[in-house]
Protein backbone atom coordinates (compact mmCIF):
# COMPACT_ATOMS: atom_id res chain seq x y z
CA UNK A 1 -21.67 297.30 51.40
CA UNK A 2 -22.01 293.66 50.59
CA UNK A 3 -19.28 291.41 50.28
CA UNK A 4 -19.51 291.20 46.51
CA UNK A 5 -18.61 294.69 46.05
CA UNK A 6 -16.06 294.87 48.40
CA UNK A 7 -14.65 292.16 46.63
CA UNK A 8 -14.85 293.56 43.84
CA UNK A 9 -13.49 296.89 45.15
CA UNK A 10 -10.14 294.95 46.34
CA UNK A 11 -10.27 293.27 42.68
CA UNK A 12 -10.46 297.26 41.18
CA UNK A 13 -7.48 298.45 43.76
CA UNK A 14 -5.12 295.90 43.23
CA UNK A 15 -5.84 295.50 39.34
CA UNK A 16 -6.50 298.82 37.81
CA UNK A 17 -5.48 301.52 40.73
CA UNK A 18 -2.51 299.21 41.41
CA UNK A 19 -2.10 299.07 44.96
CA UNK A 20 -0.27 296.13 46.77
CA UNK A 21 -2.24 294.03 48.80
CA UNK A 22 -0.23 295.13 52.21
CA UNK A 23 -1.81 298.82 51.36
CA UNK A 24 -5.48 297.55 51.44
CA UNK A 25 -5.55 295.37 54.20
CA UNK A 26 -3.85 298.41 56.40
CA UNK A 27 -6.26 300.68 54.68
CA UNK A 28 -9.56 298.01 55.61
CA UNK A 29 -8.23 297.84 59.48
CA UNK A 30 -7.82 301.49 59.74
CA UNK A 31 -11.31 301.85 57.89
CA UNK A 32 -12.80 299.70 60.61
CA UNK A 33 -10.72 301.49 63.33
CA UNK A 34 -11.89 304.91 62.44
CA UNK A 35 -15.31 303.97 60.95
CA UNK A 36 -14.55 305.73 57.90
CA UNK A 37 -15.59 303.95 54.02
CA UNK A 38 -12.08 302.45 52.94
CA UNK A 39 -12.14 304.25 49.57
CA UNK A 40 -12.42 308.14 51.75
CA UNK A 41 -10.12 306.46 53.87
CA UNK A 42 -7.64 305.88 51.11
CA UNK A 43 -7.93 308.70 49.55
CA UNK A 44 -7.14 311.06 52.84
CA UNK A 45 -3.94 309.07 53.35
CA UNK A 46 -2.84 310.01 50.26
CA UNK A 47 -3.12 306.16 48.84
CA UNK A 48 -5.32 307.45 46.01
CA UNK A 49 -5.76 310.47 44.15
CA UNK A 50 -8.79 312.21 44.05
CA UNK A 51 -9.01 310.76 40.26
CA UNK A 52 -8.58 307.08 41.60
CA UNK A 53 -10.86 307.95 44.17
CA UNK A 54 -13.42 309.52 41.43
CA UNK A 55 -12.86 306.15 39.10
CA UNK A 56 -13.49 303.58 41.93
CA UNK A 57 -16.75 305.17 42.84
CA UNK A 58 -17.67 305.59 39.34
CA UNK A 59 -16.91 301.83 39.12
CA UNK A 60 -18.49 300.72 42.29
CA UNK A 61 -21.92 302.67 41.34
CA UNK A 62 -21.49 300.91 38.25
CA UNK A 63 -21.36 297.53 39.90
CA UNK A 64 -24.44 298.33 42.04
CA UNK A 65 -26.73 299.17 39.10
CA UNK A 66 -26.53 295.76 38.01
């Protein structure tokens, strides 16, 4: 993923989904950690419902048509 959508991603979490910025940078250096894509990884910590999870996809696919 290139760093404008992963911007863009932490842009989505912290804006719309609402997460604190403590939450994604444990959930980015667990992602790297466990080598796992940080939205999967949020979602099987219970950070984001499958719904969230479902949104921010739909958003990032979104973002990469364009």
């Amino acid at each position: 993923m290139d760093n404008y959508l992963v911007r863009n991603m932490i842009i989505y979490l912290m804006d719309e989904i609402g997460l604190e910025e403590s939450a994604i940078e444990l959930g980015i250096k667990l992602s790297i950690r466990n080598k796992t894509p940080l939205p999967i990884l949020l979602w099987s910590y219970g950070i984001l419902t499958i719904e969230e999870l479902d949104e921010l996809y739909s958003f990032l696919f979104k973002k990469m048509e364009k």
